[in-house]
N, C-alpha and C. Protein backbone atom coordinates (compact mmCIF):
# COMPACT_ATOMS: atom_id res chain seq x y z
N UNK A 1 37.34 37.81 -15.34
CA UNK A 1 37.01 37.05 -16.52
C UNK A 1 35.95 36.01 -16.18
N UNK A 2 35.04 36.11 -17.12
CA UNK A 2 34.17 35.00 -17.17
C UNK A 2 34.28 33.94 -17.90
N UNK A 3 34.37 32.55 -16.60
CA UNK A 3 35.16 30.86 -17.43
C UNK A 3 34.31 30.90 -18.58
N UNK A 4 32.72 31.15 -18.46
CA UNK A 4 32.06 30.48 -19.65
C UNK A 4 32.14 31.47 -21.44
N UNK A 5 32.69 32.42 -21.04
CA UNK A 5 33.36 33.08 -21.95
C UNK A 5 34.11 32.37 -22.76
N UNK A 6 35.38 31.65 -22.38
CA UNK A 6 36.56 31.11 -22.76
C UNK A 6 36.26 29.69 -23.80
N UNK A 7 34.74 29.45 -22.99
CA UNK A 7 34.54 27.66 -23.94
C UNK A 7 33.83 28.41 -24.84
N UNK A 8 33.36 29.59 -24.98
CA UNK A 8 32.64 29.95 -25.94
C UNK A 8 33.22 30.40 -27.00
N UNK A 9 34.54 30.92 -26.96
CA UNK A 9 35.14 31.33 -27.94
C UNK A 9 35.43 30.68 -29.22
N UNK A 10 35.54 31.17 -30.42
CA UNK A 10 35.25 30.64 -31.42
C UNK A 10 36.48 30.16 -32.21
N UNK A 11 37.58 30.66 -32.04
CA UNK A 11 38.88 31.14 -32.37
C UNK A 11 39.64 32.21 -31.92
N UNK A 12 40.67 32.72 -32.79
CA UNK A 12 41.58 33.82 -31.99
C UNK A 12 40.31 34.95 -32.54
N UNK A 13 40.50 36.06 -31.40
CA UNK A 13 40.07 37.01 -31.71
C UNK A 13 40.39 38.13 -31.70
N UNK A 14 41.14 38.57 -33.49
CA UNK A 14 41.57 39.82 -33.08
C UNK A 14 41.08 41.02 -33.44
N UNK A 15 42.32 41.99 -32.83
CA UNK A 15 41.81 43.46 -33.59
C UNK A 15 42.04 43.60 -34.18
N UNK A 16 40.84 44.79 -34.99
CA UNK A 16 40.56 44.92 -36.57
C UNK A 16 41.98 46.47 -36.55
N UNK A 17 42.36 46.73 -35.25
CA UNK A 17 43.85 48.04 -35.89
C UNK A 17 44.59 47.10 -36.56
N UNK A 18 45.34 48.25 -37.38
CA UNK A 18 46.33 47.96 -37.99
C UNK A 18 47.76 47.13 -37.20
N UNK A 19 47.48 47.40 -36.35
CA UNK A 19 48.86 46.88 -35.58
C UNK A 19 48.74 45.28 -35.28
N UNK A 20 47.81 44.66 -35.58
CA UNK A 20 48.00 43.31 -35.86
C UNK A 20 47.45 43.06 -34.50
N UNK A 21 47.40 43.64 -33.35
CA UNK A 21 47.49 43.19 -31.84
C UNK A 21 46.29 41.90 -32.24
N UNK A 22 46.44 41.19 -30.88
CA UNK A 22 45.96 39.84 -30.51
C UNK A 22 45.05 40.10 -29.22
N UNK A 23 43.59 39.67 -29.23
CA UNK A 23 43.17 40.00 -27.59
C UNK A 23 42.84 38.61 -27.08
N UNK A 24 42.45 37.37 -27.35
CA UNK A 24 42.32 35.67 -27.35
C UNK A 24 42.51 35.32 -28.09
N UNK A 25 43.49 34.09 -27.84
CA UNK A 25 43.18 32.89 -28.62
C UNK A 25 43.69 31.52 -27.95
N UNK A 26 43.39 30.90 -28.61
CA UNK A 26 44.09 29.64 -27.80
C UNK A 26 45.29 29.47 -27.95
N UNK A 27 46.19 28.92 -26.96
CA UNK A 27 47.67 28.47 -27.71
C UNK A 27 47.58 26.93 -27.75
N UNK A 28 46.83 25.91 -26.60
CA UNK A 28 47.32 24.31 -26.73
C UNK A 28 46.50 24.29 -25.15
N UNK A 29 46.39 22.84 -25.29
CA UNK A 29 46.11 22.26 -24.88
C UNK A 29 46.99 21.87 -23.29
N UNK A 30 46.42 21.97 -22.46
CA UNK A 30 47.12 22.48 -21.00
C UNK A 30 48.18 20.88 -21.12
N UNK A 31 47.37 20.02 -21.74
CA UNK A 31 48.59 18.60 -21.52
C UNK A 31 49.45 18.78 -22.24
N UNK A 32 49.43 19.45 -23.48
CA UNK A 32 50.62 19.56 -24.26
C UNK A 32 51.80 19.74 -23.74
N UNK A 33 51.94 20.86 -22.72
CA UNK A 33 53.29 20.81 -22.06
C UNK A 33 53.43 20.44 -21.02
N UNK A 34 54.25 19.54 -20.28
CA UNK A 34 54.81 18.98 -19.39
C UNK A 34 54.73 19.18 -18.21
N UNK A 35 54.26 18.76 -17.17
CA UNK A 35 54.71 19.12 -15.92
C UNK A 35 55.94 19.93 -16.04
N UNK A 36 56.38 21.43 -15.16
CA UNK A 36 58.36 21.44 -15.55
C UNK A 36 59.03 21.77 -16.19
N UNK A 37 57.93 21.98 -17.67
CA UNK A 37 58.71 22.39 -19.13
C UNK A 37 58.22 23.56 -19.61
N UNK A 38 58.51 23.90 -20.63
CA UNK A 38 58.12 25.09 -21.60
C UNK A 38 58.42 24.90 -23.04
N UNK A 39 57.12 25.76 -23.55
CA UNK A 39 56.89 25.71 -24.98
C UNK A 39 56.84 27.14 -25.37
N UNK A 40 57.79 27.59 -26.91
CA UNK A 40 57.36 28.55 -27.38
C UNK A 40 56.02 28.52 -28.16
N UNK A 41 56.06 30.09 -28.54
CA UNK A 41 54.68 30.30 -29.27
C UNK A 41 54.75 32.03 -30.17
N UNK A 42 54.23 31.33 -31.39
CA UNK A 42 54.29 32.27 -32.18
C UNK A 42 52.91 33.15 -32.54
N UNK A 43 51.68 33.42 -31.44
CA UNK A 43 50.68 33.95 -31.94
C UNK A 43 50.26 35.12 -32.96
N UNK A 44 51.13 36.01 -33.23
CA UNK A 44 50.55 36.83 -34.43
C UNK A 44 51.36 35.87 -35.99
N UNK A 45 52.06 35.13 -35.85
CA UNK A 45 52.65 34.85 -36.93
C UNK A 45 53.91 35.67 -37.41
N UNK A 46 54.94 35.86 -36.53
CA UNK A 46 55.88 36.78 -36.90
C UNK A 46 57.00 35.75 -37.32
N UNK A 47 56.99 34.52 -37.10
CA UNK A 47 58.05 33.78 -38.12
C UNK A 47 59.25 33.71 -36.54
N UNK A 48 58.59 33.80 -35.55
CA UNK A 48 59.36 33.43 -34.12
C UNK A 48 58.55 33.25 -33.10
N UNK A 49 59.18 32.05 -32.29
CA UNK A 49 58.30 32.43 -31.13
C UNK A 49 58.46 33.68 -30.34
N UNK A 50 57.62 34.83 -30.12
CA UNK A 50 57.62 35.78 -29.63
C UNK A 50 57.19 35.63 -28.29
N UNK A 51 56.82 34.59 -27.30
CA UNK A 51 56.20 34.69 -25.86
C UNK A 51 56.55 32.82 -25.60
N UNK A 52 56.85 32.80 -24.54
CA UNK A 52 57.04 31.43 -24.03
C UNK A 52 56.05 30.99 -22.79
N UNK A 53 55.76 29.66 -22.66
CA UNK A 53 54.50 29.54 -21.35
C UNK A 53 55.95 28.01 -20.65
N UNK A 54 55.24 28.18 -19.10
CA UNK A 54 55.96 27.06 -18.63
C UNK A 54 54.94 26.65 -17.63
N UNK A 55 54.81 25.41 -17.58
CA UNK A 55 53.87 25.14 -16.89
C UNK A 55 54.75 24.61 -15.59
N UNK A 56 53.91 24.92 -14.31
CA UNK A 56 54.63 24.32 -12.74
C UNK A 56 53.04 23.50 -12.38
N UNK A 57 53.22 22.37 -12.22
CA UNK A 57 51.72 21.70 -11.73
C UNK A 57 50.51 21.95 -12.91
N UNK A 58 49.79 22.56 -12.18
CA UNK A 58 48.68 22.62 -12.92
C UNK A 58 48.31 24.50 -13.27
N UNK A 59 49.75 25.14 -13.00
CA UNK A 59 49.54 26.41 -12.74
C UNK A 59 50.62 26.67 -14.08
N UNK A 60 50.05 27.66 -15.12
CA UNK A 60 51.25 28.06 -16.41
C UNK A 60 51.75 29.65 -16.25
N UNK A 61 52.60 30.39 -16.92
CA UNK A 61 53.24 31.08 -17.03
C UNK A 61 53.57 31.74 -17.89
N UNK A 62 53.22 32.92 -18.35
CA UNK A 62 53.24 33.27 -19.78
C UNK A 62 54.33 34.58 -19.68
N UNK A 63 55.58 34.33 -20.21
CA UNK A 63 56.54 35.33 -20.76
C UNK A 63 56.91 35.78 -22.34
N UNK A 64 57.09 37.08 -22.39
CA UNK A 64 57.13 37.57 -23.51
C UNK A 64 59.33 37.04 -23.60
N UNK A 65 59.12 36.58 -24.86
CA UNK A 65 60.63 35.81 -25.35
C UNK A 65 61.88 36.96 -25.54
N UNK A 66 62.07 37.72 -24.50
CA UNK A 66 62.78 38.87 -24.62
C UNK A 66 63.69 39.07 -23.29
N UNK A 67 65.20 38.99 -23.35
CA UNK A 67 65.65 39.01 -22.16
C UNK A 67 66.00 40.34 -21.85
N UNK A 68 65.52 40.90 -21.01
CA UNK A 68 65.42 42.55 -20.74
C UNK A 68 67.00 43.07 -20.65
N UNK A 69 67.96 42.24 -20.37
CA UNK A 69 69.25 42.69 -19.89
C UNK A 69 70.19 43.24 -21.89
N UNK A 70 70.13 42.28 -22.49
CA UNK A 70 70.77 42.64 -23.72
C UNK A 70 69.94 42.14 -24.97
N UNK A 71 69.55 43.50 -25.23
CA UNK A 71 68.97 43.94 -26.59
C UNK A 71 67.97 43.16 -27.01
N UNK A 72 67.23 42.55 -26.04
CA UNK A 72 66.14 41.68 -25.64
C UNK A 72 66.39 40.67 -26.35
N UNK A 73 67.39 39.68 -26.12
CA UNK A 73 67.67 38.26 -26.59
C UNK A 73 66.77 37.53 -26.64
N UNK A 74 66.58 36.86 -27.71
CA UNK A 74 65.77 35.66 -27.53
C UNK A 74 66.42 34.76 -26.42
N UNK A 75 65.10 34.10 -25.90
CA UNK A 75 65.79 33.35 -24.45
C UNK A 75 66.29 32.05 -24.87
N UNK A 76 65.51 31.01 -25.91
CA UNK A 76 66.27 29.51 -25.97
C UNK A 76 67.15 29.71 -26.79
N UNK A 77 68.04 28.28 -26.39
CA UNK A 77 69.09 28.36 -27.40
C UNK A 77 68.47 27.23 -28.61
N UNK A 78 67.01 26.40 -28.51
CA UNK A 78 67.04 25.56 -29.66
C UNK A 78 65.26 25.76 -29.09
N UNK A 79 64.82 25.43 -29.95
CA UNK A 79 63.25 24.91 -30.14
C UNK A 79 62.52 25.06 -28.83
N UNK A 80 61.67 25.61 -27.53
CA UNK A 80 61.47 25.46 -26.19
C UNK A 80 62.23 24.94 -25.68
N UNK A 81 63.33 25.25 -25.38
CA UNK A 81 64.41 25.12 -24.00
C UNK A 81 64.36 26.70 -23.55
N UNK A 82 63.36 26.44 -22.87
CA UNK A 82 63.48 27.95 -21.95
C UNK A 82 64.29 27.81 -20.77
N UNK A 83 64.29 26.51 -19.90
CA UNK A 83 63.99 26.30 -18.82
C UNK A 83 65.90 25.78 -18.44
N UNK A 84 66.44 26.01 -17.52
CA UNK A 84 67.72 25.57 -16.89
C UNK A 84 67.77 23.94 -16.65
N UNK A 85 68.76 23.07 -16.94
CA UNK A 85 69.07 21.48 -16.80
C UNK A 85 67.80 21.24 -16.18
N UNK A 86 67.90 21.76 -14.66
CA UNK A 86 67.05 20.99 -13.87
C UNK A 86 65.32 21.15 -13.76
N UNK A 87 65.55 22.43 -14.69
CA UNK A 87 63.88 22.59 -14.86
C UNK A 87 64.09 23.12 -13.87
N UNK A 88 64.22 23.74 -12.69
CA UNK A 88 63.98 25.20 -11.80
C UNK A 88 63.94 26.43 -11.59
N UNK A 89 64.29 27.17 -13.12
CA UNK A 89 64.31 28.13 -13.56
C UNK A 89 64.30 28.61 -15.08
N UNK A 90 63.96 29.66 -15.51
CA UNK A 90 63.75 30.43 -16.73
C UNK A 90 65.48 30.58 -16.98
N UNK A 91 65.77 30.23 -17.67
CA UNK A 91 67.38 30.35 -18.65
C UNK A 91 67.50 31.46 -19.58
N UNK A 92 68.31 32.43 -20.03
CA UNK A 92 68.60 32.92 -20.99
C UNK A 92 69.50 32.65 -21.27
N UNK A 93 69.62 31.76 -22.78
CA UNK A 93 70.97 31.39 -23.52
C UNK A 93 71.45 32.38 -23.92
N UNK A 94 71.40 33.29 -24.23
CA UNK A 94 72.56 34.54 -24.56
C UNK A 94 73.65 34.50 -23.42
N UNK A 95 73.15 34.87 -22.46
CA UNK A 95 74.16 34.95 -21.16
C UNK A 95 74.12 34.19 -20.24
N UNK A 96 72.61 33.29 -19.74
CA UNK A 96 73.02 32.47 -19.03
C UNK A 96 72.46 33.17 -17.85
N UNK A 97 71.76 34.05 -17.93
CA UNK A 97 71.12 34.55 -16.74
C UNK A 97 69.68 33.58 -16.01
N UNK A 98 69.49 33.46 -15.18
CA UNK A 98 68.54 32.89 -14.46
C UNK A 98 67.27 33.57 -13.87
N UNK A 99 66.05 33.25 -14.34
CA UNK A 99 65.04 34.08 -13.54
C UNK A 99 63.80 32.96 -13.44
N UNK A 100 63.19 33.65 -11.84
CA UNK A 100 61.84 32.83 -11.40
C UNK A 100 61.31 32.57 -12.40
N UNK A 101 60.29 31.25 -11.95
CA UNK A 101 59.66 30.97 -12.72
C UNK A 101 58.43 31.43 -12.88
N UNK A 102 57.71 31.83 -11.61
CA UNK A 102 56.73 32.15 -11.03
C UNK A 102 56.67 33.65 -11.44
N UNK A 103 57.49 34.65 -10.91
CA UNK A 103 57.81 35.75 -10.88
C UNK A 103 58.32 36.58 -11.93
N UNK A 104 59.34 36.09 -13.00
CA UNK A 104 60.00 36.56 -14.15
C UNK A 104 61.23 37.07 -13.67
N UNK A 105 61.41 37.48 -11.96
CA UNK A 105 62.57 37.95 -11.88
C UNK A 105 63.57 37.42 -11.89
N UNK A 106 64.87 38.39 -12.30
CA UNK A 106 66.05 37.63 -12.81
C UNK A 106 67.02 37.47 -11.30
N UNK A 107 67.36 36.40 -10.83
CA UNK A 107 68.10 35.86 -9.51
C UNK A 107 69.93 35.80 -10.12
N UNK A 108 70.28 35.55 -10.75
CA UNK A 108 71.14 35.35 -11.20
C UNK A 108 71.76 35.46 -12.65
N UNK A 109 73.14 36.32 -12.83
CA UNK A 109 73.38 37.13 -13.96
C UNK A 109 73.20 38.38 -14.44
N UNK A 110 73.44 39.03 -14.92
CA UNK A 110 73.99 40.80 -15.16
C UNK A 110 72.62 41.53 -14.97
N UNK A 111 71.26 40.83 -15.17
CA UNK A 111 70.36 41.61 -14.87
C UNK A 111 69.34 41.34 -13.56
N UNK A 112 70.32 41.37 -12.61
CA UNK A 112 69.43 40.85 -11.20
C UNK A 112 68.58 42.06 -10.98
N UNK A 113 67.37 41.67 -10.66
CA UNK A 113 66.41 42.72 -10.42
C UNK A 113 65.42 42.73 -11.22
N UNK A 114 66.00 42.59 -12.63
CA UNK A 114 64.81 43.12 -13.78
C UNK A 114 64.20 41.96 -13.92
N UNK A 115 63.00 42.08 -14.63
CA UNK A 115 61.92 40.67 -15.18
C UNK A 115 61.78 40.83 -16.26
N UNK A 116 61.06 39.46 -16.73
CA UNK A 116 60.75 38.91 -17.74
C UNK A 116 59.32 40.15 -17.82
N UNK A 117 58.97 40.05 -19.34
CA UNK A 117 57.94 40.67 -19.60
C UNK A 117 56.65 39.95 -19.73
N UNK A 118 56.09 39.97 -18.31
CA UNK A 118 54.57 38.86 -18.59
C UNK A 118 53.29 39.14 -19.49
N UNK A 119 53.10 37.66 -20.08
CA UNK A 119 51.74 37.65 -21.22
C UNK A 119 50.51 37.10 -20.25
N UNK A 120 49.33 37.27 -20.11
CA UNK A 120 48.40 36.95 -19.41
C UNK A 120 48.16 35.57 -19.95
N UNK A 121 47.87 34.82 -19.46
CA UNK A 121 47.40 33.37 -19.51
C UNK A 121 45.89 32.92 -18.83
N UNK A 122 44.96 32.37 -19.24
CA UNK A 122 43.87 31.62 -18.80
C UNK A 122 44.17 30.09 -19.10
N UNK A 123 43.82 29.07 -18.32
CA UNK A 123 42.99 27.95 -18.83
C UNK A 123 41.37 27.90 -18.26
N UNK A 124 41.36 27.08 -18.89
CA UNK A 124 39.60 26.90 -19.06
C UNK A 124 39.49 25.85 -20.03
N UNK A 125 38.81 24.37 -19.59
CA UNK A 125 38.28 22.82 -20.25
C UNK A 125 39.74 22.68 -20.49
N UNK A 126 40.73 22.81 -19.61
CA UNK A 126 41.98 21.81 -20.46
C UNK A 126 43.06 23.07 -21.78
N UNK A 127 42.41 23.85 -21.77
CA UNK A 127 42.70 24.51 -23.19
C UNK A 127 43.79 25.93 -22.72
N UNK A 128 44.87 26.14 -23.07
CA UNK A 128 45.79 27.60 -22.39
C UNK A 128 45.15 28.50 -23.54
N UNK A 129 44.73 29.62 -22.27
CA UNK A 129 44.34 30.83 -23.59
C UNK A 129 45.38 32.01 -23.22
N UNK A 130 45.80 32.50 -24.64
CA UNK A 130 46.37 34.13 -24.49
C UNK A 130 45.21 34.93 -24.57
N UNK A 131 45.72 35.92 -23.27
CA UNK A 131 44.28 37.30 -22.86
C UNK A 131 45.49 38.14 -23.32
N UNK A 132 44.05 38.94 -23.18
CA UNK A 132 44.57 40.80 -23.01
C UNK A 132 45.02 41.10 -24.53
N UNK A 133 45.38 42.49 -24.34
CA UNK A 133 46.16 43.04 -25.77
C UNK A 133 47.55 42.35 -25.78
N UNK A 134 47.96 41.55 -26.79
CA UNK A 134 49.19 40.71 -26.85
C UNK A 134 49.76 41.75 -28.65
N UNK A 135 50.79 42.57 -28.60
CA UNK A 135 51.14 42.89 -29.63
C UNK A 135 52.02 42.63 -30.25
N UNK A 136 52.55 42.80 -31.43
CA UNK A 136 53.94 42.35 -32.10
C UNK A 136 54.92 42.35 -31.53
N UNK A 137 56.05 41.58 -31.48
CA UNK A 137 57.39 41.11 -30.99
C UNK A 137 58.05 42.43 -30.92
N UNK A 138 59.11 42.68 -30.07
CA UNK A 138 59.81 43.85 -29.84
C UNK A 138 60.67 44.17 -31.13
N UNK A 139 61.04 43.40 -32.03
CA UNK A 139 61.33 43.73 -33.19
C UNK A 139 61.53 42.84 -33.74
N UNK A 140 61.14 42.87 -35.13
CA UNK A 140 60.35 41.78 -36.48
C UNK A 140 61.81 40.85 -36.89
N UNK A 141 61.35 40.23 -37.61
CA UNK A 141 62.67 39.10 -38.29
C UNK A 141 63.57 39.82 -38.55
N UNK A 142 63.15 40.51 -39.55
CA UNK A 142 63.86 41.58 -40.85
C UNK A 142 64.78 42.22 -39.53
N UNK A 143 64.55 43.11 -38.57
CA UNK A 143 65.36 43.90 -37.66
C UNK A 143 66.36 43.14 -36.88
N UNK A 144 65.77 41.48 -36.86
CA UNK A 144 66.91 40.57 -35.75
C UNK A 144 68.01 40.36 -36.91
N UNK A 145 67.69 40.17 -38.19
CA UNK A 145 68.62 39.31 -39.29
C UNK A 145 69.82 40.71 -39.57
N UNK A 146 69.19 41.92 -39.58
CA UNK A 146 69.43 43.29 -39.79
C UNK A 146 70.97 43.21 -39.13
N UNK A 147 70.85 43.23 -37.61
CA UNK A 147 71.86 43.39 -36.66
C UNK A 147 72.89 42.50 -36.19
């Protein structure tokens, strides 16, 4: 990727398929989140956060909001609480499973082994960008309210 690409961008930029997919856009501002913490994010507009970022230092983290072990749970239990008490790990409130932060893999709880599903992340001037093809949530409102 080319940095001077990223200040050039104009807004999100998506594709014209039908499938809504996402290839940039910005999500916030690298200070917005915390040394330690994490913020959801709702980039196509599906009425959830569908992907979560956590920032460690000056280095972020982009996971898709789906816990691979059961029926891809949403991971917080309230507003960005991704993250375990102490801030040292990725939490899933459904069960309580634990995974890197760095890595996505799960260390602790029924799905040791498996990972988180990673979203590509850039910064560039301060600003977190979502790359790549980013597509709709593993299944829409209507299908979570459904079950």
């Amino acid at each position: 990727m080319v940095a001077g690409r990223w200040s050039a961008a104009p807004g999100p930029l998506i594709d014209h398929a039908p499938t809504g997919r996402l290839s940039e856009r910005p999500l916030c501002r690298l200070d917005d989140i915390a040394d330690g913490a994490s913020r959801g994010f709702d980039p196509l507009d599906e009425g959830r956060d569908t992907m979560f970022v956590v920032r460690w230092s000056d280095a972020v983290f982009g996971w898709r909001n789906a816990c691979p072990h059961y029926d891809f749970a949403r991971m917080a239990w309230k507003k960005d609480a991704f993250l375990n008490a102490d801030g040292t790990r990725i939490r899933c409130s459904a069960h309580g499973a634990l995974f890197g932060i760095e890595d996505g893999v799960c260390e602790v709880g029924p799905c040791i082994g498996e990972a988180l599903t990673p979203v590509l992340l850039a910064v560039h001037d301060g600003v977190v960008w979502l790359c790549g093809d980013y597509q709709p949530g593993l299944r829409t409102t209507r299908e979570l309210r459904e079950v």
